[in-house]
PDB file of N, CA and C in Angstrom:
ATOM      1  N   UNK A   1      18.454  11.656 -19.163  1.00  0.00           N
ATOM      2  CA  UNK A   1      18.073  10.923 -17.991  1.00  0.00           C
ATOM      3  C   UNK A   1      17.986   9.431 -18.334  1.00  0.00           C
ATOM      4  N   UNK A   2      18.589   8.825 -17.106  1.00  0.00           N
ATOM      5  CA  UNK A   2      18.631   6.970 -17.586  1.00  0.00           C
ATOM      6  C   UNK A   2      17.443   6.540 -17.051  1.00  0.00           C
ATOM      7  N   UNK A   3      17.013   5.685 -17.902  1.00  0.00           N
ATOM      8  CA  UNK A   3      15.502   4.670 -17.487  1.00  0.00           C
ATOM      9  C   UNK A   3      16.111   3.520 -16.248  1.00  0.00           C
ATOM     10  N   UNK A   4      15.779   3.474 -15.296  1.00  0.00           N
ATOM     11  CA  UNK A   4      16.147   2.650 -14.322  1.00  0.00           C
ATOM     12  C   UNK A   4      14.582   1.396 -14.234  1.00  0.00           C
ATOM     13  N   UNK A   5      15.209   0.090 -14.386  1.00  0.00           N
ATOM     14  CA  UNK A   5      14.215  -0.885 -14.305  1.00  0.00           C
ATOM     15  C   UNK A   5      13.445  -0.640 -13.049  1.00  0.00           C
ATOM     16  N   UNK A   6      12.400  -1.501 -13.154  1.00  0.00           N
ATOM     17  CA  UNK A   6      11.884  -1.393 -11.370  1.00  0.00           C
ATOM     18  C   UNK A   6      12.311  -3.131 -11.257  1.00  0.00           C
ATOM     19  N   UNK A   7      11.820  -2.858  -9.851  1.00  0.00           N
ATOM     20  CA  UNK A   7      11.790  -4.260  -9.164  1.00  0.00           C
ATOM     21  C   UNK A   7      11.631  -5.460  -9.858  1.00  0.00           C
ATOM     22  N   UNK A   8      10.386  -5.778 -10.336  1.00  0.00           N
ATOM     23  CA  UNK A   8       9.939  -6.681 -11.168  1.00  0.00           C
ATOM     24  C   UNK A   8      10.489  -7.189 -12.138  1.00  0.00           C
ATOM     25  N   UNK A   9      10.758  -5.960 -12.765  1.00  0.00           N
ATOM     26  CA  UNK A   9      11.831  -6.123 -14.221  1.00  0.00           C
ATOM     27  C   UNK A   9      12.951  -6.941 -13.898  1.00  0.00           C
ATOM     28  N   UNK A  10      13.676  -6.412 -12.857  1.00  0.00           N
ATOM     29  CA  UNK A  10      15.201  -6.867 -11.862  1.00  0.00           C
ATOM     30  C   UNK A  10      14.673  -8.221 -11.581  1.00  0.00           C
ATOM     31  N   UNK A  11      14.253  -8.485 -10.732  1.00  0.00           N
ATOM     32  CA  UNK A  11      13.647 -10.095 -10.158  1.00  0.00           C
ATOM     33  C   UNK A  11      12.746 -10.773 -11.638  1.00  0.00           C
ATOM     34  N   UNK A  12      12.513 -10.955 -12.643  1.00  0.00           N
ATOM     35  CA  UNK A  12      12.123 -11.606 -13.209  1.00  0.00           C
ATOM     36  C   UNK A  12      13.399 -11.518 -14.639  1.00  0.00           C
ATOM     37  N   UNK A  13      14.068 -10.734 -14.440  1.00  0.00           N
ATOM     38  CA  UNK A  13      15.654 -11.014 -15.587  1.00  0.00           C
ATOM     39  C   UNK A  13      16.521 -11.776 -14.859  1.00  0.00           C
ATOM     40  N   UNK A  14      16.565 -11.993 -13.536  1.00  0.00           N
ATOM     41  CA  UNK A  14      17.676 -12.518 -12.498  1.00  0.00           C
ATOM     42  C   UNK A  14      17.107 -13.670 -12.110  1.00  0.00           C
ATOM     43  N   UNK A  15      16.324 -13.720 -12.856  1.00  0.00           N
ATOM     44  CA  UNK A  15      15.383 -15.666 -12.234  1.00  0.00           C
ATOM     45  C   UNK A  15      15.634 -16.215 -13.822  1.00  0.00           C
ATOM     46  N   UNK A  16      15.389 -15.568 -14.730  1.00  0.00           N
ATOM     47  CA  UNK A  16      15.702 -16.480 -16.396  1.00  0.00           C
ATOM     48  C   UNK A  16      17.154 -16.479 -16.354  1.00  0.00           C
ATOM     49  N   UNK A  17      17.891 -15.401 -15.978  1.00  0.00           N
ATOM     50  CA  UNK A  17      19.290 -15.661 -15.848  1.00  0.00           C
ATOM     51  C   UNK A  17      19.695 -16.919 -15.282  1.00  0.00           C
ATOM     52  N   UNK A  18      18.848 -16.967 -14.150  1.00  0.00           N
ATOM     53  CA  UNK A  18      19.344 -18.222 -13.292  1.00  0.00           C
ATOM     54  C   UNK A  18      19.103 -19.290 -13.514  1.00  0.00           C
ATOM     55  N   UNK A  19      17.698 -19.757 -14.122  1.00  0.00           N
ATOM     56  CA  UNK A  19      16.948 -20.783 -14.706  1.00  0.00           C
ATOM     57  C   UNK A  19      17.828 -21.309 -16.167  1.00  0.00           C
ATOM     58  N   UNK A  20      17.794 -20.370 -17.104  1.00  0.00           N
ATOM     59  CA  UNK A  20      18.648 -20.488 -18.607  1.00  0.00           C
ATOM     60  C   UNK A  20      19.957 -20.609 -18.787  1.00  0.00           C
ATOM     61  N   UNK A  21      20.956 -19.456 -18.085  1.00  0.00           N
ATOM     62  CA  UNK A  21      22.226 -19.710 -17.825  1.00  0.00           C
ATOM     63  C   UNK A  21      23.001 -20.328 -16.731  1.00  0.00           C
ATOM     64  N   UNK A  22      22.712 -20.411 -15.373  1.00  0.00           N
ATOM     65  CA  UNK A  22      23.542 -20.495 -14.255  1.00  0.00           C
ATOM     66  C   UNK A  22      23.064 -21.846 -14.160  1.00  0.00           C
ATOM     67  N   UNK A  23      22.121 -22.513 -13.781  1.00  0.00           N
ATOM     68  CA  UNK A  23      21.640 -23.879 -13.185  1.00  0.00           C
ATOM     69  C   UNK A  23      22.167 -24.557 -14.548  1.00  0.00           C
ATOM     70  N   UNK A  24      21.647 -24.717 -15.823  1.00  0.00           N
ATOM     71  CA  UNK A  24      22.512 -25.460 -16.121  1.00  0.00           C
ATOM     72  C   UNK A  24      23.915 -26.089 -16.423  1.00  0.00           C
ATOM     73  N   UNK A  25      24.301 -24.960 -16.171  1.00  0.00           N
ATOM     74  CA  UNK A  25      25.970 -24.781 -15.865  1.00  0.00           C
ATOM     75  C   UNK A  25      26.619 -25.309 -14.310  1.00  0.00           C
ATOM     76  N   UNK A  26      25.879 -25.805 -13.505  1.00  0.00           N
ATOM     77  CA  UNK A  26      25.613 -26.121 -12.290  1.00  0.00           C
ATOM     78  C   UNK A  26      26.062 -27.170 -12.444  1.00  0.00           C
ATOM     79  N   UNK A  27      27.276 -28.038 -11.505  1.00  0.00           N
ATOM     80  CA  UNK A  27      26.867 -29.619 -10.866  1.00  0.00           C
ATOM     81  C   UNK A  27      25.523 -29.932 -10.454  1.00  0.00           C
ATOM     82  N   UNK A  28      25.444 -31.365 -10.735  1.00  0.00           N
ATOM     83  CA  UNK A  28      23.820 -31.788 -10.373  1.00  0.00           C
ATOM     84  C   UNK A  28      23.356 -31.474  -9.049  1.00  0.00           C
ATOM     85  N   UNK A  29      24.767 -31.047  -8.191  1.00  0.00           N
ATOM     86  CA  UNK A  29      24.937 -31.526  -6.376  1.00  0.00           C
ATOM     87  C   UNK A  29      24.399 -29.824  -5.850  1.00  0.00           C
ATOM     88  N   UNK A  30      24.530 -29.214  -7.156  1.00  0.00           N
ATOM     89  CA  UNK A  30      23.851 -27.719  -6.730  1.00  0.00           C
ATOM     90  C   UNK A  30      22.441 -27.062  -7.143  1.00  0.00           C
ATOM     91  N   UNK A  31      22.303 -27.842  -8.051  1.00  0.00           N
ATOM     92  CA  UNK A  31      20.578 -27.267  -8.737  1.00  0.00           C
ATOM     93  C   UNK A  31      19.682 -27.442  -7.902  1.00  0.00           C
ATOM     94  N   UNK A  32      19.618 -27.779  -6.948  1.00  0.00           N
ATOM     95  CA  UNK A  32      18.630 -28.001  -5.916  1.00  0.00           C
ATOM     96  C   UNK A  32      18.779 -26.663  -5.239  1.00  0.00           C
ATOM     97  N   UNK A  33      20.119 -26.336  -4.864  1.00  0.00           N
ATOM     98  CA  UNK A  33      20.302 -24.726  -3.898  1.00  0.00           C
ATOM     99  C   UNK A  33      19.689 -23.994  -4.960  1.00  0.00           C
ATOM    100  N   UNK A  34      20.202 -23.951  -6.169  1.00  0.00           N
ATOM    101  CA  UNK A  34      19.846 -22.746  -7.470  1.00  0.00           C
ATOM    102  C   UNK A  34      18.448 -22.613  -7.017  1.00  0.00           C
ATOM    103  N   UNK A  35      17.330 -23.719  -7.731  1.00  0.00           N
ATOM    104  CA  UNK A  35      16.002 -24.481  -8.024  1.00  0.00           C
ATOM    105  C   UNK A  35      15.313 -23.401  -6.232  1.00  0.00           C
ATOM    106  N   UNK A  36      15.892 -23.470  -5.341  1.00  0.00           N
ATOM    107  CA  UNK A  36      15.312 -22.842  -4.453  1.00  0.00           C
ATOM    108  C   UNK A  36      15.480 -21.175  -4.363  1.00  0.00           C
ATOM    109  N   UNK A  37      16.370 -20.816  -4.635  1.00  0.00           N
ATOM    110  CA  UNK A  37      17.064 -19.076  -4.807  1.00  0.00           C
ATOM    111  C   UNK A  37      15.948 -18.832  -6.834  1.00  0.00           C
ATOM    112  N   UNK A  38      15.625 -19.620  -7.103  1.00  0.00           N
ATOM    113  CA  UNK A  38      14.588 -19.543  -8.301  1.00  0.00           C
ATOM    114  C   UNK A  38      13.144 -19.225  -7.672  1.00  0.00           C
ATOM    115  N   UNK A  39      12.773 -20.199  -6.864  1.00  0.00           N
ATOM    116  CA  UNK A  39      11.786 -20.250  -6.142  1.00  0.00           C
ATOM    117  C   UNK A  39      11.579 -18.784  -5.559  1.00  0.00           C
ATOM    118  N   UNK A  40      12.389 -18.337  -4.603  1.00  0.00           N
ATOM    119  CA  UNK A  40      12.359 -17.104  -3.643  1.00  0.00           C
ATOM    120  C   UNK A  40      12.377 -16.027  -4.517  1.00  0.00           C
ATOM    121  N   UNK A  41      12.965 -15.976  -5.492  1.00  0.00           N
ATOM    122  CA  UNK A  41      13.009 -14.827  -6.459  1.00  0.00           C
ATOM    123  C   UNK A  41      11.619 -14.708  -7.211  1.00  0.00           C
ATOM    124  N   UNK A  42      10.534 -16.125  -7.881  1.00  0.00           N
ATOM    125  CA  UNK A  42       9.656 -16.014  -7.988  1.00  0.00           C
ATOM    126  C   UNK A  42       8.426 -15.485  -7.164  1.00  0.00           C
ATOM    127  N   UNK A  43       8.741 -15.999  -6.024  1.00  0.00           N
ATOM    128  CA  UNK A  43       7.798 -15.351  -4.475  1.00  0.00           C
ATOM    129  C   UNK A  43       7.953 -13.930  -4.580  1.00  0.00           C
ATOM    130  N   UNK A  44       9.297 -13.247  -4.697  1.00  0.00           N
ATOM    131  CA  UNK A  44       9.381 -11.870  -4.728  1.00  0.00           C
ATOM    132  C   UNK A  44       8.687 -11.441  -6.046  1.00  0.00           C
ATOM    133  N   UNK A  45       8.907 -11.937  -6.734  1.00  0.00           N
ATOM    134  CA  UNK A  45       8.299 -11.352  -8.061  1.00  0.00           C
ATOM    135  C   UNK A  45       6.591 -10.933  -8.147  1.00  0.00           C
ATOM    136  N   UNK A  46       6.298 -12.163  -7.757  1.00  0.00           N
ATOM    137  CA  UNK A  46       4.990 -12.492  -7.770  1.00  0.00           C
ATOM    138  C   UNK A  46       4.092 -11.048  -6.561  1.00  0.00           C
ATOM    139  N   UNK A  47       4.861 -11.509  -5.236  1.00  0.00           N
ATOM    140  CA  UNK A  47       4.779 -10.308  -4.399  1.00  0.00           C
ATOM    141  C   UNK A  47       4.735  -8.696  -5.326  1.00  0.00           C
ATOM    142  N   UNK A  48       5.767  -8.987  -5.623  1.00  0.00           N
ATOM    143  CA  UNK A  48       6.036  -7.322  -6.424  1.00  0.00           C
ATOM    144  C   UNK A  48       5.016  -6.793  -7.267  1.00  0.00           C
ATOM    145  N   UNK A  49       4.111  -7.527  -8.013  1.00  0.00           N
ATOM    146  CA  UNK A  49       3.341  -7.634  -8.800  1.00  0.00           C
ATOM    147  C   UNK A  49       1.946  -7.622  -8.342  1.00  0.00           C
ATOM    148  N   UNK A  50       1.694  -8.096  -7.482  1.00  0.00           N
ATOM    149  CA  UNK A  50       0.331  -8.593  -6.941  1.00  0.00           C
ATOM    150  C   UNK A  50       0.046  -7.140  -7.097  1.00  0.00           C
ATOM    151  N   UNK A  51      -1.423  -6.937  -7.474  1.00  0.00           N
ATOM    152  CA  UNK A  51      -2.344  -5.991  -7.151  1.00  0.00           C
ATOM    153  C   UNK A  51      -2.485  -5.125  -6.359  1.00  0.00           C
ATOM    154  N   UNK A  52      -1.502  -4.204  -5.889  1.00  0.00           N
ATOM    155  CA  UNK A  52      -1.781  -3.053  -5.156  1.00  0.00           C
ATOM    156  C   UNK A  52      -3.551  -2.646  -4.774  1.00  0.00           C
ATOM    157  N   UNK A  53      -3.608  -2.601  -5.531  1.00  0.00           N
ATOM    158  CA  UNK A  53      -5.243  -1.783  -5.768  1.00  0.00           C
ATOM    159  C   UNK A  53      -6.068  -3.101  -5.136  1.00  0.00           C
ATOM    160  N   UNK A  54      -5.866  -4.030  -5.244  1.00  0.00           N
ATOM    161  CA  UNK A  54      -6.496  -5.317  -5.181  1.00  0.00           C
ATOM    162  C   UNK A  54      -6.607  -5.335  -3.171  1.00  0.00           C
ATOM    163  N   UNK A  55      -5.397  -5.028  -3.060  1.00  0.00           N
ATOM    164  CA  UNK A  55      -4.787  -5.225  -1.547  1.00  0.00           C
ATOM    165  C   UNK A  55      -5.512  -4.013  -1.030  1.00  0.00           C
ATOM    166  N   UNK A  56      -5.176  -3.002  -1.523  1.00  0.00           N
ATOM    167  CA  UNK A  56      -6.166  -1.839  -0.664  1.00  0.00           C
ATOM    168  C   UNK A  56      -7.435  -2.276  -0.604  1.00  0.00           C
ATOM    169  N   UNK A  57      -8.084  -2.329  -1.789  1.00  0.00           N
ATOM    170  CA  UNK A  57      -9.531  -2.625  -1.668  1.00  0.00           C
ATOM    171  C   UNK A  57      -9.799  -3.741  -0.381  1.00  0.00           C
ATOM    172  N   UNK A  58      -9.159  -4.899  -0.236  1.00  0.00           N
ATOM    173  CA  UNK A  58      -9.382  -5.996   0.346  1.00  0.00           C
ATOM    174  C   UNK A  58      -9.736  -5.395   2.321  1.00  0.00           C
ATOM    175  N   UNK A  59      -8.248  -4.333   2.523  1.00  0.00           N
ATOM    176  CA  UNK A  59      -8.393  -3.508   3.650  1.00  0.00           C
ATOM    177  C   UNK A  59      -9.560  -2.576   3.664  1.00  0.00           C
ATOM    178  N   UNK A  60      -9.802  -2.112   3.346  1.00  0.00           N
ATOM    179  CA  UNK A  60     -10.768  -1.123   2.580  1.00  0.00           C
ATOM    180  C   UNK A  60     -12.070  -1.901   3.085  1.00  0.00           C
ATOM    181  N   UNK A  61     -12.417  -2.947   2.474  1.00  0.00           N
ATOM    182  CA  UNK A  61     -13.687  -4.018   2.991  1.00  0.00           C
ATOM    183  C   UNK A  61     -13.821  -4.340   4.435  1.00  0.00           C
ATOM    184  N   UNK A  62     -12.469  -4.730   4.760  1.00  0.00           N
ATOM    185  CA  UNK A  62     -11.873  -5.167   5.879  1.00  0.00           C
ATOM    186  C   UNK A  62     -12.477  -4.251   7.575  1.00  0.00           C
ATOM    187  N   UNK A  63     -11.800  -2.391   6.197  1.00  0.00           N
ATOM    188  CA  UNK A  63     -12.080  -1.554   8.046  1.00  0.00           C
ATOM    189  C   UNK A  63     -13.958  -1.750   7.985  1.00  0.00           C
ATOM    190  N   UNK A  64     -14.758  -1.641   7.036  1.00  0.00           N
ATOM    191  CA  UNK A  64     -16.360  -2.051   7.131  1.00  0.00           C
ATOM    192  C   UNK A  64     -16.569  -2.921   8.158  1.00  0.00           C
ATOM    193  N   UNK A  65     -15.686  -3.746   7.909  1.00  0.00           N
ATOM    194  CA  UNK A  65     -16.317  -5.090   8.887  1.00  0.00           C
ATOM    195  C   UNK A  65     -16.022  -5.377  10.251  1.00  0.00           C
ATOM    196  N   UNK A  66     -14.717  -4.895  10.294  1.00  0.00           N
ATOM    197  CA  UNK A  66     -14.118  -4.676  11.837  1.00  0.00           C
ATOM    198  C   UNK A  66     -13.543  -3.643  12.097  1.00  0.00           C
ATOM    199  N   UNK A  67     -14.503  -3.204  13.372  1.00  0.00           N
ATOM    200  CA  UNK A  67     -13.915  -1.757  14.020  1.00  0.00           C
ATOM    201  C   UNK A  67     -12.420  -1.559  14.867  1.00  0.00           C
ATOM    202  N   UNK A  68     -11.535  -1.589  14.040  1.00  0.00           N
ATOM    203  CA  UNK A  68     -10.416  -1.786  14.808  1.00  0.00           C
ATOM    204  C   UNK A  68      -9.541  -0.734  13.851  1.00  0.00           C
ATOM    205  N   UNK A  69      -8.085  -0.367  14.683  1.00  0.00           N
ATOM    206  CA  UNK A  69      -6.973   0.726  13.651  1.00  0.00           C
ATOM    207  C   UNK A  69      -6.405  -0.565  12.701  1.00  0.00           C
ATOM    208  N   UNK A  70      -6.133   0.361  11.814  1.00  0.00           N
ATOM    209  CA  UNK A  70      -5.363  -0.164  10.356  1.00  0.00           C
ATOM    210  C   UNK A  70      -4.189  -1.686  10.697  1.00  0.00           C
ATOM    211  N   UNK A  71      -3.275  -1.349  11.962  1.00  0.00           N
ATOM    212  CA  UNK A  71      -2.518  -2.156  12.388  1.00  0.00           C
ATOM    213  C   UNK A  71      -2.940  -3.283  13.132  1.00  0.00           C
ATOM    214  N   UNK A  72      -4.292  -3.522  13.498  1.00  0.00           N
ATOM    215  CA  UNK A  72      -4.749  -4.441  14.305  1.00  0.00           C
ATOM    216  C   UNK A  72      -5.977  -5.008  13.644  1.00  0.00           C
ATOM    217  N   UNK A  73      -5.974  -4.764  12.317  1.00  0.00           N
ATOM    218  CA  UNK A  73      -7.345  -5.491  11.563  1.00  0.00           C
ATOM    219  C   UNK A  73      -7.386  -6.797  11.284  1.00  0.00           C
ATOM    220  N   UNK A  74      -6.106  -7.456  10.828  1.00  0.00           N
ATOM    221  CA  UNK A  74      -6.531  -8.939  11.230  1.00  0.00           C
ATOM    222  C   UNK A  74      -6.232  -9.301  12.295  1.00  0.00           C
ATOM    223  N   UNK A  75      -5.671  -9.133  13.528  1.00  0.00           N
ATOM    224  CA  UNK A  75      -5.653  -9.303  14.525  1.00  0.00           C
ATOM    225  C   UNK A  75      -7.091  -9.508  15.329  1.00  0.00           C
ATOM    226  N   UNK A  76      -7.865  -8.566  14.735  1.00  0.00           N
ATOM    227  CA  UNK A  76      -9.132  -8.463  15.576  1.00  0.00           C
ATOM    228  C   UNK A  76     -10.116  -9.299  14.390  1.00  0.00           C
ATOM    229  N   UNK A  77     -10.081  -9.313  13.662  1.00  0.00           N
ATOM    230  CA  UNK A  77     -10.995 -10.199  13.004  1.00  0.00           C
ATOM    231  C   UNK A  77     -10.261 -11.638  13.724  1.00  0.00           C
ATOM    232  N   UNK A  78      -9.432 -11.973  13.441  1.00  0.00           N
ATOM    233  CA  UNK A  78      -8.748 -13.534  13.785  1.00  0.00           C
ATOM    234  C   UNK A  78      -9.698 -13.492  15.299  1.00  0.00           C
ATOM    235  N   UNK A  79      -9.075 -12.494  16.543  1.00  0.00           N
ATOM    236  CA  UNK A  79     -10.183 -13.122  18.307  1.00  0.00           C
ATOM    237  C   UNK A  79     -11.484 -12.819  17.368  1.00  0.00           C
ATOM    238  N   UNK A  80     -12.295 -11.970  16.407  1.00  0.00           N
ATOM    239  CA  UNK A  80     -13.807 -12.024  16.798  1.00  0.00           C
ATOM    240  C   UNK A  80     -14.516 -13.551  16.085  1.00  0.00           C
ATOM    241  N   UNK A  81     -13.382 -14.435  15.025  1.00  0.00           N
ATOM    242  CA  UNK A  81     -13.622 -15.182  14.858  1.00  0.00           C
ATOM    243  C   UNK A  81     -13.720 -16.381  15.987  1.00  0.00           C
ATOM    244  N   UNK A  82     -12.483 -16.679  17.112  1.00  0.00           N
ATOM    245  CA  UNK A  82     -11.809 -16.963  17.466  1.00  0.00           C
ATOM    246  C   UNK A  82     -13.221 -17.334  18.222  1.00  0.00           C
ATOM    247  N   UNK A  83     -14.091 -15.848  18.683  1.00  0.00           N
ATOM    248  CA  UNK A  83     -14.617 -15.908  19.681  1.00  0.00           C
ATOM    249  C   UNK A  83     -16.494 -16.093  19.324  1.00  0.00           C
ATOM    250  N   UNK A  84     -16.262 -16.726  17.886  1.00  0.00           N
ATOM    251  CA  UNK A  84     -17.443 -17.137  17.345  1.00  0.00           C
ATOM    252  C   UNK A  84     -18.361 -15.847  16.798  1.00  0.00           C
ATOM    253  N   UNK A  85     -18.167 -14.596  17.230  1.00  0.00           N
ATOM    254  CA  UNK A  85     -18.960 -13.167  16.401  1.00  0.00           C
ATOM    255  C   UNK A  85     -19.183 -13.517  14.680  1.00  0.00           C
ATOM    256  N   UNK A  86     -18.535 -14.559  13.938  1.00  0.00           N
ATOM    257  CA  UNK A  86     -19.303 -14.685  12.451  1.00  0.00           C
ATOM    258  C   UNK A  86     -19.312 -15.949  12.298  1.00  0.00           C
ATOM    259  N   UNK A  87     -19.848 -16.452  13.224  1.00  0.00           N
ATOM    260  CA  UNK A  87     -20.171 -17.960  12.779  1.00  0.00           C
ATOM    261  C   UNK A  87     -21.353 -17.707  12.382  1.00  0.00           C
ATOM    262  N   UNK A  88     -21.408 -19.020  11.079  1.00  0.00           N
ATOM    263  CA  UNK A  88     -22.973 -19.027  10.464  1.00  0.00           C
ATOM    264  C   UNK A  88     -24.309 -18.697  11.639  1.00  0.00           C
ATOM    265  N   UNK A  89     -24.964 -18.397  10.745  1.00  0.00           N
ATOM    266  CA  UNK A  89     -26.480 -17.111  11.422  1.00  0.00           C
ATOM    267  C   UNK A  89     -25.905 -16.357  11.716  1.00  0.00           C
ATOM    268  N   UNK A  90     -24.631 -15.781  11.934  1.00  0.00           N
ATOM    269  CA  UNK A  90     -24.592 -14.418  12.353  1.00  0.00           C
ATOM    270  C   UNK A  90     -24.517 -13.054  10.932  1.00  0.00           C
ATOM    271  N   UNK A  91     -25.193 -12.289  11.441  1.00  0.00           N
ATOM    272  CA  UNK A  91     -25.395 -11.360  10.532  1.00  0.00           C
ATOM    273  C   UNK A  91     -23.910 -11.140   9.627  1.00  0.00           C
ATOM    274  N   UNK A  92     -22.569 -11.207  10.306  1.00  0.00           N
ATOM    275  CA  UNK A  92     -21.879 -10.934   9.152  1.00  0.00           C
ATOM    276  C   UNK A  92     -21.288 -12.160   8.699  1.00  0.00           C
ATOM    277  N   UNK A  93     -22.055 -13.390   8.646  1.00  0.00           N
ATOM    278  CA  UNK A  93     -20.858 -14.546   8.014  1.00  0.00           C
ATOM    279  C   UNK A  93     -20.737 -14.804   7.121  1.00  0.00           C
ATOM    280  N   UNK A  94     -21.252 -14.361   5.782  1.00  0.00           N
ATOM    281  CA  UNK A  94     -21.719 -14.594   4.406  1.00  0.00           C
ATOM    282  C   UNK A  94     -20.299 -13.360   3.972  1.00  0.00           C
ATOM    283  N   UNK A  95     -20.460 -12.254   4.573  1.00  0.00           N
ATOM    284  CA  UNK A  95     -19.322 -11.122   4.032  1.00  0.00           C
ATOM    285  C   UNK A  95     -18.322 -11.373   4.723  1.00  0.00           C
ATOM    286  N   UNK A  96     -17.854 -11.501   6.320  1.00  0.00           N
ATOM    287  CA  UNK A  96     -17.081 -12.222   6.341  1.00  0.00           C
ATOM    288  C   UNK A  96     -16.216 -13.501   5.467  1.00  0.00           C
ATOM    289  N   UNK A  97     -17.099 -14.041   5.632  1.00  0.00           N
ATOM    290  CA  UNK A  97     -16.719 -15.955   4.554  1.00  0.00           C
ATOM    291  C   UNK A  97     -16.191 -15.247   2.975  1.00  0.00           C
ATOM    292  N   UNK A  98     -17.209 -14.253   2.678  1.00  0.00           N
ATOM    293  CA  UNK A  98     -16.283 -13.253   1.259  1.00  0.00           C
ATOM    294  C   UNK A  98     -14.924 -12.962   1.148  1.00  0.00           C
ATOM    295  N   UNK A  99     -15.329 -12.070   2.280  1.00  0.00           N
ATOM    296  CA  UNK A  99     -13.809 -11.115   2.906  1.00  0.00           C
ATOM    297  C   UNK A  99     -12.526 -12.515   2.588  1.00  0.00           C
ATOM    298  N   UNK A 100     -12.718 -13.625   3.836  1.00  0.00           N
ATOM    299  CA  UNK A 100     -11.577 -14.312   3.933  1.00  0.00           C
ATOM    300  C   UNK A 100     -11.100 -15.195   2.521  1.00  0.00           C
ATOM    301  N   UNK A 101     -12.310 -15.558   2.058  1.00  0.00           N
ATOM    302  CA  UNK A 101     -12.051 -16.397   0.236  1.00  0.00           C
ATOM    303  C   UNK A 101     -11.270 -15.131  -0.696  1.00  0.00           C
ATOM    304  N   UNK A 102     -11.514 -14.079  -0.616  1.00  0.00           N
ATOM    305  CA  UNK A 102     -10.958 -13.013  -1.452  1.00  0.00           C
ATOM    306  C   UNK A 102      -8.989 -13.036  -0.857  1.00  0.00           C
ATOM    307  N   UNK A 103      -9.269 -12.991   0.561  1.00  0.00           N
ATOM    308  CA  UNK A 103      -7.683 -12.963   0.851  1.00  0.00           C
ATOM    309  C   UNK A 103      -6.857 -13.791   0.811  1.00  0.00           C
ATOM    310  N   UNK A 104      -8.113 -15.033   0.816  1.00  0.00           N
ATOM    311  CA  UNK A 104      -7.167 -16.277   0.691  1.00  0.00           C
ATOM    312  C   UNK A 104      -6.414 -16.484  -0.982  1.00  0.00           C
ATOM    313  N   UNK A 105      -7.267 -15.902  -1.562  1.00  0.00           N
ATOM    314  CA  UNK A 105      -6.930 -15.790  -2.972  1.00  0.00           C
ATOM    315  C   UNK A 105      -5.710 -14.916  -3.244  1.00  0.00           C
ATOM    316  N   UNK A 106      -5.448 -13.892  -2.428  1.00  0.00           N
ATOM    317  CA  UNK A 106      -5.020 -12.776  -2.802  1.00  0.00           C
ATOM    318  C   UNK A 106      -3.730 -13.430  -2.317  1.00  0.00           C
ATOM    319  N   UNK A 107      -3.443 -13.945  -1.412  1.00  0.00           N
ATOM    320  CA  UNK A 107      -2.145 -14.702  -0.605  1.00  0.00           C
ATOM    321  C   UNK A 107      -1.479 -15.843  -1.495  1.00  0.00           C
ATOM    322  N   UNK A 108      -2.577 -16.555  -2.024  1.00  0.00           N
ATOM    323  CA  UNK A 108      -2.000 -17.831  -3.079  1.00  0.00           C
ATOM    324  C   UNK A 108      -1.824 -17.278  -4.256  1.00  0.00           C
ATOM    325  N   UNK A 109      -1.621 -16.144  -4.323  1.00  0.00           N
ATOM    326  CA  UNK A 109      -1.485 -15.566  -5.632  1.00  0.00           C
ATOM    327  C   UNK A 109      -0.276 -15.387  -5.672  1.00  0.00           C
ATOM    328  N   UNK A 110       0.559 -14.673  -4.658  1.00  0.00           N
ATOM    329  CA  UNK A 110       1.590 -14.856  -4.306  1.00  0.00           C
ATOM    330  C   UNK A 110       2.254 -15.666  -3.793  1.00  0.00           C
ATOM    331  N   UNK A 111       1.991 -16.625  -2.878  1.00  0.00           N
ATOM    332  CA  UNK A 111       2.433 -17.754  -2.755  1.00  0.00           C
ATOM    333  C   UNK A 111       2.624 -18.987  -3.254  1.00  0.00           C
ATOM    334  N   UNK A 112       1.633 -19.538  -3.652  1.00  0.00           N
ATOM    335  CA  UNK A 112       1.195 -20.566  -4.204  1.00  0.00           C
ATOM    336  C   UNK A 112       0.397 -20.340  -5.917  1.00  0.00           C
ATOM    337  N   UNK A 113       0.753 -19.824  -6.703  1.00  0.00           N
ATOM    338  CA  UNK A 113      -0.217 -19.314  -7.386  1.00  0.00           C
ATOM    339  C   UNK A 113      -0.665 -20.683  -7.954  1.00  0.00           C
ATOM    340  N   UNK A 114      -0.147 -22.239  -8.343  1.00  0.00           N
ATOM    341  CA  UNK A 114      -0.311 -23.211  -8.704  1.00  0.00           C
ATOM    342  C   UNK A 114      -2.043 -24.000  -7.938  1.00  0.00           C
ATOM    343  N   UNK A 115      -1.885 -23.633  -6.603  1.00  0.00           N
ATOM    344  CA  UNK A 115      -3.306 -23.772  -6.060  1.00  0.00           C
ATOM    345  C   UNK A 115      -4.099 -22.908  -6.727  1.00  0.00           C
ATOM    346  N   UNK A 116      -4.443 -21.945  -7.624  1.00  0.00           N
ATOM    347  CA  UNK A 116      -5.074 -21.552  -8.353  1.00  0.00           C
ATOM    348  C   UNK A 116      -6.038 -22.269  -9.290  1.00  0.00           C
ATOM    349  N   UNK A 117      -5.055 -22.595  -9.629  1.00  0.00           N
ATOM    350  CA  UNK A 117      -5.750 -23.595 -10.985  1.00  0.00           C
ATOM    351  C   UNK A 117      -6.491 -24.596 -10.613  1.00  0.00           C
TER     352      UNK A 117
END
């Protein structure tokens, strides 16, 4: 039986490929297209990687706090914000204000991971 890479493996050999061999082999008039197809492949990577377990848990907190189905949980947190239900003094704005710093984290992790630091 053949070992087949996963995802990650694939998108992070096909970004050094591209970074080490292809861009510099590039006219100057193209490393900018490369430099971005680097970029998107890192986003996927990063995506691919992120914390499964991390992401459930985050939903997981999420259905606690708002009574809504699986498909409409930030939807309904976004109107109960919208509509002031966790503004400070309210009983949930401290776990709320948690909730959203945890996702915001969880998003720049993949996106942005440089806002990290």
């Amino acid at each position: 039986m053949l070992e087949k890479p996963d995802a990650a493996n694939l998108l992070a050999t096909a970004r050094s490929l591209l970074m080490e061999d292809i861009l510099p082999a590039l006219p100057p008039e193209k490393s900018i297209a490369a430099r971005m197809v680097a970029a998107a492949i890192g986003l996927a990577l990063r995506e691919a990687t992120a914390g499964q377990e991390w992401q459930q848990a985050l939903q997981q907190r999420l259905r606690g706090l708002v009574a809504a189905p699986d498909s409409r949980l930030l939807q309904c947190l976004s109107e109960e914000i919208r509509d002031g239900l966790h503004d400070p003094g309210a009983a949930s704005h401290a776990e709320i204000a948690h909730w959203l710093h945890d996702y915001a984290r969880l998003r720049a992790t993949v996106s942005a991971p440089k806002a990290l630091l």
